[in-house]
Structures are given as structure tokens and as C-alpha cells.
Protein backbone atom coordinates (compact mmCIF):
# COMPACT_ATOMS: atom_id res chain seq x y z
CA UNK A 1 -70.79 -50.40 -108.80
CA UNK A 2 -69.85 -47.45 -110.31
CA UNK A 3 -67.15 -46.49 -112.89
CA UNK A 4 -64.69 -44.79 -110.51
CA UNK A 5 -65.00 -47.38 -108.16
CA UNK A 6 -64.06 -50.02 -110.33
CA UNK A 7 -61.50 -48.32 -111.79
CA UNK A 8 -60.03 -47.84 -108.03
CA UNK A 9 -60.61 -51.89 -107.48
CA UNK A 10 -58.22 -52.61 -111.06
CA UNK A 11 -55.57 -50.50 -110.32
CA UNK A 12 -55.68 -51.92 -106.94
CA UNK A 13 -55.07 -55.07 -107.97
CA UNK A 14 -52.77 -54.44 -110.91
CA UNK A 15 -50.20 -52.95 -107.95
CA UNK A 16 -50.24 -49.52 -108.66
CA UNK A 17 -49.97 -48.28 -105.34
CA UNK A 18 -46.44 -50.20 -104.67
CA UNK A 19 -44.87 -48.69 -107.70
CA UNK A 20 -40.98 -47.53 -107.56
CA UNK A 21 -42.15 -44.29 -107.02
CA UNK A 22 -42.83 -42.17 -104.25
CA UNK A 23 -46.55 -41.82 -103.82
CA UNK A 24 -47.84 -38.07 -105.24
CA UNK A 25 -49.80 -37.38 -102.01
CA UNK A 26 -46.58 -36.99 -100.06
CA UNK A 27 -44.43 -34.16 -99.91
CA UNK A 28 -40.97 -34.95 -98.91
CA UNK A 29 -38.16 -32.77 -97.87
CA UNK A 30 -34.61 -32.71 -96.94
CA UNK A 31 -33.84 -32.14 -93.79
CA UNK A 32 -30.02 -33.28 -93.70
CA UNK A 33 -26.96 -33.96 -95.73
CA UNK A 34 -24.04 -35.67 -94.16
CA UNK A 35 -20.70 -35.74 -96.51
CA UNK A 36 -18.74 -38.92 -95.41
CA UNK A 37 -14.99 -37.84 -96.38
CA UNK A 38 -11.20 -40.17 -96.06
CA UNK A 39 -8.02 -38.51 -96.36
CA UNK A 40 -6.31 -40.08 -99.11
CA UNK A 41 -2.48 -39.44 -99.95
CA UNK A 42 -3.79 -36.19 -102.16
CA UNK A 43 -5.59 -35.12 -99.23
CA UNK A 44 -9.77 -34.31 -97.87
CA UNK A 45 -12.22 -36.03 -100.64
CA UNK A 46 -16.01 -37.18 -100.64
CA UNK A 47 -16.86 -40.39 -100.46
CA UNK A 48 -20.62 -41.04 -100.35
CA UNK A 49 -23.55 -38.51 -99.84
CA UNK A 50 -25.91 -39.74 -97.68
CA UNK A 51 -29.27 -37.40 -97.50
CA UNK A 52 -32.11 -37.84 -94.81
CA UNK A 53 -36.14 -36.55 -95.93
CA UNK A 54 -38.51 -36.11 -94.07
CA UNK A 55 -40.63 -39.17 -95.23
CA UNK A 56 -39.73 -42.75 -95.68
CA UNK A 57 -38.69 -43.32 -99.02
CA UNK A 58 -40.74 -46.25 -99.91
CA UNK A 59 -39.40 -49.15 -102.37
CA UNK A 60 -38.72 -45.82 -104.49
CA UNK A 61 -35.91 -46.72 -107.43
CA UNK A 62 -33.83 -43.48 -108.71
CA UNK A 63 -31.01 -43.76 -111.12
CA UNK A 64 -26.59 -42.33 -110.03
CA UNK A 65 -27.26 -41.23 -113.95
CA UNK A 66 -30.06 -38.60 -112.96
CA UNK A 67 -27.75 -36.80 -110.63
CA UNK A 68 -25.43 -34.26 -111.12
CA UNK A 69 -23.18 -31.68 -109.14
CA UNK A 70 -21.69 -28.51 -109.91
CA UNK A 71 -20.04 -25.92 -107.78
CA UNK A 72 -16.82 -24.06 -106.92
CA UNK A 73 -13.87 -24.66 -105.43
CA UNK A 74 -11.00 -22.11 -103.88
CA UNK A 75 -7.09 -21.87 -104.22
CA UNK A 76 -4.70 -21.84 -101.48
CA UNK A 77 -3.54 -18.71 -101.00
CA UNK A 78 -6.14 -17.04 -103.09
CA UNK A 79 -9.77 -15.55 -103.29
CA UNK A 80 -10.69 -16.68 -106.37
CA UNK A 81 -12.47 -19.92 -107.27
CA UNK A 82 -12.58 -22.54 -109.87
CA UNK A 83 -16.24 -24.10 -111.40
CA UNK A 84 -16.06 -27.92 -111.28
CA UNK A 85 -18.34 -30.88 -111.52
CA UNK A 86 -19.28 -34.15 -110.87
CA UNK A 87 -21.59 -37.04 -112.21
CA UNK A 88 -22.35 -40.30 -109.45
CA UNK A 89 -21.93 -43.58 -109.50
CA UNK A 90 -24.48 -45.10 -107.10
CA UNK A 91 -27.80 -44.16 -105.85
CA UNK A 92 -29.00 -46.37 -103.00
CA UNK A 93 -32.61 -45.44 -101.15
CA UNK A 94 -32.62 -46.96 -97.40
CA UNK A 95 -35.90 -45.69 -95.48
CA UNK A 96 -35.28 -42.22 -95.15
CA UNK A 97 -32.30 -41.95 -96.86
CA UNK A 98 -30.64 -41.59 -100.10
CA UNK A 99 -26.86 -42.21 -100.37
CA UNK A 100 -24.63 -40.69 -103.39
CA UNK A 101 -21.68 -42.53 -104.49
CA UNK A 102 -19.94 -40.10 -106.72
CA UNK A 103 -17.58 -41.32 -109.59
CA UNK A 104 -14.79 -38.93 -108.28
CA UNK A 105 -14.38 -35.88 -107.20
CA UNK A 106 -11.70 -32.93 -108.81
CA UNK A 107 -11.32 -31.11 -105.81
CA UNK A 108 -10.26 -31.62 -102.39
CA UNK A 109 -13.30 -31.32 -100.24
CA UNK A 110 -11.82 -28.37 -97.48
CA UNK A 111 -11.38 -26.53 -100.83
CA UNK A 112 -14.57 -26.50 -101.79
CA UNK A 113 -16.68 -23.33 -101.43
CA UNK A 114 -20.44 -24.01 -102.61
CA UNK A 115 -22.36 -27.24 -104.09
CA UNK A 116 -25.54 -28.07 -105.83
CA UNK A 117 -26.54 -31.41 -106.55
CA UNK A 118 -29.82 -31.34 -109.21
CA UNK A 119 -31.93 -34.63 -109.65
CA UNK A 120 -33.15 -34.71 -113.46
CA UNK A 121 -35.56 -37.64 -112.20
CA UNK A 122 -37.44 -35.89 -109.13
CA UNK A 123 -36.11 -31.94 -108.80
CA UNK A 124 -37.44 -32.62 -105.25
CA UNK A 125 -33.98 -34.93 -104.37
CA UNK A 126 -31.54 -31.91 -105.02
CA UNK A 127 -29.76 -30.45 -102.20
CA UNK A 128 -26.88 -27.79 -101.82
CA UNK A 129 -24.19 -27.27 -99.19
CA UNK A 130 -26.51 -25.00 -97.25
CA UNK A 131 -28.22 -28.35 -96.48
CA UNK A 132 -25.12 -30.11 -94.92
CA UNK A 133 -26.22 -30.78 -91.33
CA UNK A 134 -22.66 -33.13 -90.31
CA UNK A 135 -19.05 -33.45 -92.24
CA UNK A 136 -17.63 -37.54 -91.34
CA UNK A 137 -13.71 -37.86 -91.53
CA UNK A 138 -12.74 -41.31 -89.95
CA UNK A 139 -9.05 -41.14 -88.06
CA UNK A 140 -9.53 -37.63 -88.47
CA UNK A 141 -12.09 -36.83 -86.18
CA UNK A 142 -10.62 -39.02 -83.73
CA UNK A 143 -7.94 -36.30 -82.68
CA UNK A 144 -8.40 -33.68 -80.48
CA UNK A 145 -7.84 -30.37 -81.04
CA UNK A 146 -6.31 -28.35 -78.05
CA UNK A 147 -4.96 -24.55 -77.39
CA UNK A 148 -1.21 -23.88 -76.21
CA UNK A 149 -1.08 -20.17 -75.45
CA UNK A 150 2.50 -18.58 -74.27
CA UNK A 151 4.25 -16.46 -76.39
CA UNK A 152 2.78 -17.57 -79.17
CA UNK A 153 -0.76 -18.91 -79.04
CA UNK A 154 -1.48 -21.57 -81.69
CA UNK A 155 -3.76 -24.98 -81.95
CA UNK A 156 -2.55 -28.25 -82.18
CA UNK A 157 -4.43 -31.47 -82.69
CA UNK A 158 -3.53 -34.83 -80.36
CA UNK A 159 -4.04 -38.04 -81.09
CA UNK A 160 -4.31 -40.01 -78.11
CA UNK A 161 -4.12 -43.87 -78.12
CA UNK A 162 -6.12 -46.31 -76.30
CA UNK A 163 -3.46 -47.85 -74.38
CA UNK A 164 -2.73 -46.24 -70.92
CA UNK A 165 0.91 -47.06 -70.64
CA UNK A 166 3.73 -44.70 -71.61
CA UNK A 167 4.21 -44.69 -75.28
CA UNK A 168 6.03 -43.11 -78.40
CA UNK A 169 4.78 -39.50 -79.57
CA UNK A 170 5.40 -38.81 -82.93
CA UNK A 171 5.51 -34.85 -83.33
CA UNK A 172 4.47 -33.84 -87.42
CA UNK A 173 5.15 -30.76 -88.65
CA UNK A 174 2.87 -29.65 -91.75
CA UNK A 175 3.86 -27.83 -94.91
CA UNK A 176 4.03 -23.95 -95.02
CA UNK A 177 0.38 -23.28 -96.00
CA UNK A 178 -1.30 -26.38 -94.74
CA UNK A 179 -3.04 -25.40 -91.85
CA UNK A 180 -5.56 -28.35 -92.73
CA UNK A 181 -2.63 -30.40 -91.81
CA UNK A 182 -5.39 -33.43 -90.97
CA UNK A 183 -7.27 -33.05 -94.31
CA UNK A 184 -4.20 -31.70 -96.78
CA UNK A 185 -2.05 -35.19 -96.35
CA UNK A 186 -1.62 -38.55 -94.91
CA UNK A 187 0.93 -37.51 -92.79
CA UNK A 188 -0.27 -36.75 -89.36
CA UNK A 189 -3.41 -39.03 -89.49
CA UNK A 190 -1.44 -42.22 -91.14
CA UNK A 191 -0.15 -42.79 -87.83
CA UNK A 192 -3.02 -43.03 -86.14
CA UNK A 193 -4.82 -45.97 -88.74
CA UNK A 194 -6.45 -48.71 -86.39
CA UNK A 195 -3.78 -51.01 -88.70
CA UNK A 196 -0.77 -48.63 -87.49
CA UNK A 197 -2.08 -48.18 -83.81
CA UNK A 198 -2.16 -51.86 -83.71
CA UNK A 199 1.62 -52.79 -84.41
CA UNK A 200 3.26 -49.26 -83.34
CA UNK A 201 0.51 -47.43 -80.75
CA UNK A 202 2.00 -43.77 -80.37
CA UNK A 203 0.28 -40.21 -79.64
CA UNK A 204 0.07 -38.28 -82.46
CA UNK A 205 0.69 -34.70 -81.97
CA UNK A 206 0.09 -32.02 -85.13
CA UNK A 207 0.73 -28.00 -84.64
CA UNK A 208 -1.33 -25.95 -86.57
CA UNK A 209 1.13 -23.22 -87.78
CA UNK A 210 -0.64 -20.24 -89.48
CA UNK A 211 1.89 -18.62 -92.73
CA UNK A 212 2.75 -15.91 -90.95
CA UNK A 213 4.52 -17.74 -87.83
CA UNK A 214 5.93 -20.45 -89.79
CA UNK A 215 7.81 -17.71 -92.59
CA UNK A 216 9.50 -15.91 -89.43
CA UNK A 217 12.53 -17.73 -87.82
CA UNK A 218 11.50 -16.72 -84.48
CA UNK A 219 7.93 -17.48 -84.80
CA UNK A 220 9.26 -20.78 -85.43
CA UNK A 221 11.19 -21.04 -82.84
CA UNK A 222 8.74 -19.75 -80.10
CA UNK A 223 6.41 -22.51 -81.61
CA UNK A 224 9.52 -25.36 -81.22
CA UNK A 225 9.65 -24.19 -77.88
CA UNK A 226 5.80 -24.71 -77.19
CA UNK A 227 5.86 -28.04 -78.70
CA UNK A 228 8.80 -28.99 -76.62
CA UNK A 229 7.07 -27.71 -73.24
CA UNK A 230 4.24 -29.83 -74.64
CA UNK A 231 5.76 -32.96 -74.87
CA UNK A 232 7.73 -32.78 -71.35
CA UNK A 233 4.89 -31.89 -69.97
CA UNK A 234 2.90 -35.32 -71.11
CA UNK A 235 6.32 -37.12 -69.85
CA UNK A 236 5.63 -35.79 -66.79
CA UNK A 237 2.29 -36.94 -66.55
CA UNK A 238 3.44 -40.25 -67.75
CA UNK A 239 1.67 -40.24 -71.00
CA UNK A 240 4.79 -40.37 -73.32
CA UNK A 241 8.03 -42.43 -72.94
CA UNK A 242 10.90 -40.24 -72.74
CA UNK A 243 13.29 -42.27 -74.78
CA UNK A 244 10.74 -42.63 -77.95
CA UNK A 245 9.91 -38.91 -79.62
CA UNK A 246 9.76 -38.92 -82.99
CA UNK A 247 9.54 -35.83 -85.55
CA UNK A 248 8.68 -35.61 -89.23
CA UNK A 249 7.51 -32.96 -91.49
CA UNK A 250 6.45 -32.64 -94.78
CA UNK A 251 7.39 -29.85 -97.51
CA UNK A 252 8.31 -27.05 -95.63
CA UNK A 253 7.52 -29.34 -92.26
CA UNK A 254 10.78 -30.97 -93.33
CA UNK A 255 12.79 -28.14 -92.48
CA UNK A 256 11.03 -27.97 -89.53
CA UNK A 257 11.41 -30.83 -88.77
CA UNK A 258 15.96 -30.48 -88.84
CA UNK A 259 15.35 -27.04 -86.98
CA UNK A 260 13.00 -28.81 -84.35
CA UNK A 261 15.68 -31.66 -84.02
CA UNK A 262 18.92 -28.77 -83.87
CA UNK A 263 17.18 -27.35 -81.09
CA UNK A 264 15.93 -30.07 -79.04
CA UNK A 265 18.69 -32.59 -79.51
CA UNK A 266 18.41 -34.03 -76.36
CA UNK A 267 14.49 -35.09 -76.31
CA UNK A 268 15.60 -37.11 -79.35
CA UNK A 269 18.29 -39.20 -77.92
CA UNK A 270 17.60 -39.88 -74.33
């Protein structure tokens, strides 16, 4: 037999070719990046990166400790942008997928302009957020987000339980600014929690004010008047109970909040 052959035969059967590796005749490729996010009291953050190649991964081992992420983040209100970075805490291959647990994260994800993950290990297993094929925020993405247009046009997202009888609505105002009113804050997606839908099942109903509208007294008041033209409109259909609307706010949502309640006070205490 010769040389070569036997040398094929002993690595053979010394295992070589089930190594934690991925084999060298294989090119592999991203081909997707989906960020799974929560909303946590702070607001929009990462939890897990989970990455899909184009090949089956194998019985490949890769260490959190060879990957690391850098990029920039914006400023409300602003153009600029702020470096940051991030190491990770887990690396766990399934098939065709990798999935990044990072140790934290310093930003809040809708802030977040640009990202590159690098892989000291295998350059091959860094991605960027060009690569991002799907964005996951649980409770979140569970609303719906509608149009009102009047005098004043604006969006609005609507929670909408799974219970058909007439139920409680609970209008949220967001802070001036926080036109990510699901991703900024617990406030408007709290309520709608599987645990919170379960003892107190309500509609959830969240304007999206832009900074403009909400700083003018009257574009406030044109959107009060939407809101309220809103909600009699899902009494009528028998959606909402009449005698349970609720309205909170946060920051500058607070203030709408009394203004909301001044005007309307009779959808309030029916």
C-alpha cells in the first residue's frame, strides 16, 4: 500500500475527520442574522444573536471569548453618534446556526446605527447589521400598528386581546420625544404581558405623537380628539366597555395624560 494511502487509513481511524472544526473543503456563508430583542424598564435591548450559514455547522466548538462587537449608536434628538462595544457571553452552534449571548449591551437597540461582530477564531463567523435579515420583539410585535387620518394624521399601535367580549382599553400616552413608545419603555407593552392579559385582559392603545404635534397645544388637542373618536368608535363596535377607559402617560405623556382626562371627562366616568 502506499505511503499516502496509509497515512489516509491512520488519520481515519485516529478521528480526524469528526474534529470540532468545520471541515476546510467547505465554504460557509451567512445568509441571515436575526436580533431577538425584550423591552426592559430602560427600554429596546439585544438579547441573543442567532446567525443562519449556509452549511450545517457540524459538531463545530467556537468560544463567546473569540467574539467581539463594535459599532455606533445615535442620540435622541441629534445626528451625531457614540462608538460602543460589546464582548459575549455564550456561543451555542445548532445545525445551521450560531446563537450570541452577549454579556450586555450599552445601548438601547432602536438607537443603534451600525454593528460589526469579528470572530478572532474563524474571521468567516463575523457578520454586520447589513446582514440582519429579521428584528424579534416579543409583546411588542404583537400590536398592530394602524393610521387615523383627520385633521391630524398620525399612527397609533393597538393591542388587541384574545377575548371577544367587551373589555377595558387602556389609552398610553408616550413621552415628548419617544416616538418608539413600544421600544423606549415598559409602559404601553407592560399591559399587554401574557401574565397581565391573564388577570386584567384590556386593549392596549399607544399614539405615536411626532415632537412637533405634541409641543403645540392644539396639535395636542386635535390628536385628544382623534383618540377619543377612536375609542367610541371601538364602543360602538362592541370591542371596548364603555364604563372601563383608562389613561396614563409617562414624562411628558403625564401631562397628557390630565389634558386628555380635562377634555374627555365623561369617557372616564360613565
Amino acid at each position: 500500500m502506499a505511503v499516502s494511502a496509509l497515512l489516509m487509513v491512520f488519520l481515519s481511524s485516529c478521528g480526524m475527520a469528526g474534529k470540532d472544526t468545520k471541515p476546510e473543503n467547505i465554504s460557509n456563508h451567512v445568509v441571515g442574522v436575526t436580533v431577538n430583542t425584550s423591552v426592559r424598564k430602560t427600554g429596546q435591548y439585544p438579547e441573543n444573536f442567532v446567525i443562519t450559514f449556509e452549511n450545517d455547522l457540524g459538531q463545530m466548538k467556537i468560544s463567546a471569548e473569540s467574539f467581539h462587537l463594535t459599532g455606533e449608536a445615535g442620540y435622541w434628538g441629534s445626528k451625531d453618534t457614540r462608538p460602543f462595544e460589546e464582548d459575549f457571553a455564550e456561543a451555542t452552534v445548532s445545525g445551521k446556526t450560531l446563537t450570541l449571548v452577549p454579556k450586555g449591551f450599552p445601548e438601547k437597540y432602536f438607537y443603534v446605527k451600525k454593528f460589526e461582530v469579528t470572530c478572532s477564531e474563524d474571521p468567516s463567523f463575523g457578520f454586520s447589521s447589513d446582514d440582519i435579515t429579521d428584528t424579534v420583539t416579543p409583546v411588542a410585535d404583537d400590536f398592530t400598528t394602524l393610521t387615523y387620518t383627520g385633521n391630524v394624521s398620525f399612527d397609533y399601535h393597538l393591542f388587541t386581546p384574545e377575548k371577544s367580549e367587551p373589555l377595558p382599553v387602556v389609552i398610553v400616552f408616550h413621552g415628548y420625544g419617544d416616538t418608539n413608545n413600544l421600544l423606549t419603555y415598559r409602559t404601553a407593552v407592560e399591559w399587554a404581558e401574557p401574565e397581565n392579559q391573564a388577570a386584567r385582559p384590556c386593549y392596549v392603545l399607544a399614539p405615536v405623537i411626532d415632537d412637533e404635534t405634541y409641543f403645540n397645544i392644539t396639535g395636542r388637542a386635535e390628536v385628544y380628539s382623534a383618540v377619543h373618536d377612536i375609542i367610541e368608535q371601538m364602543i360602538s363596535d362592541g370591542k371596548t366597555d364603555p364604563k372601563r377607559i383608562y389613561v396614563m402617560g409617562n414624562s411628558f405623556g403625564g401631562i397628557a395624560t390630565i389634558e386628555y382626562a380635562e377634555r374627555y371627562p365623561e369617557t372616564l366616568k360613565r
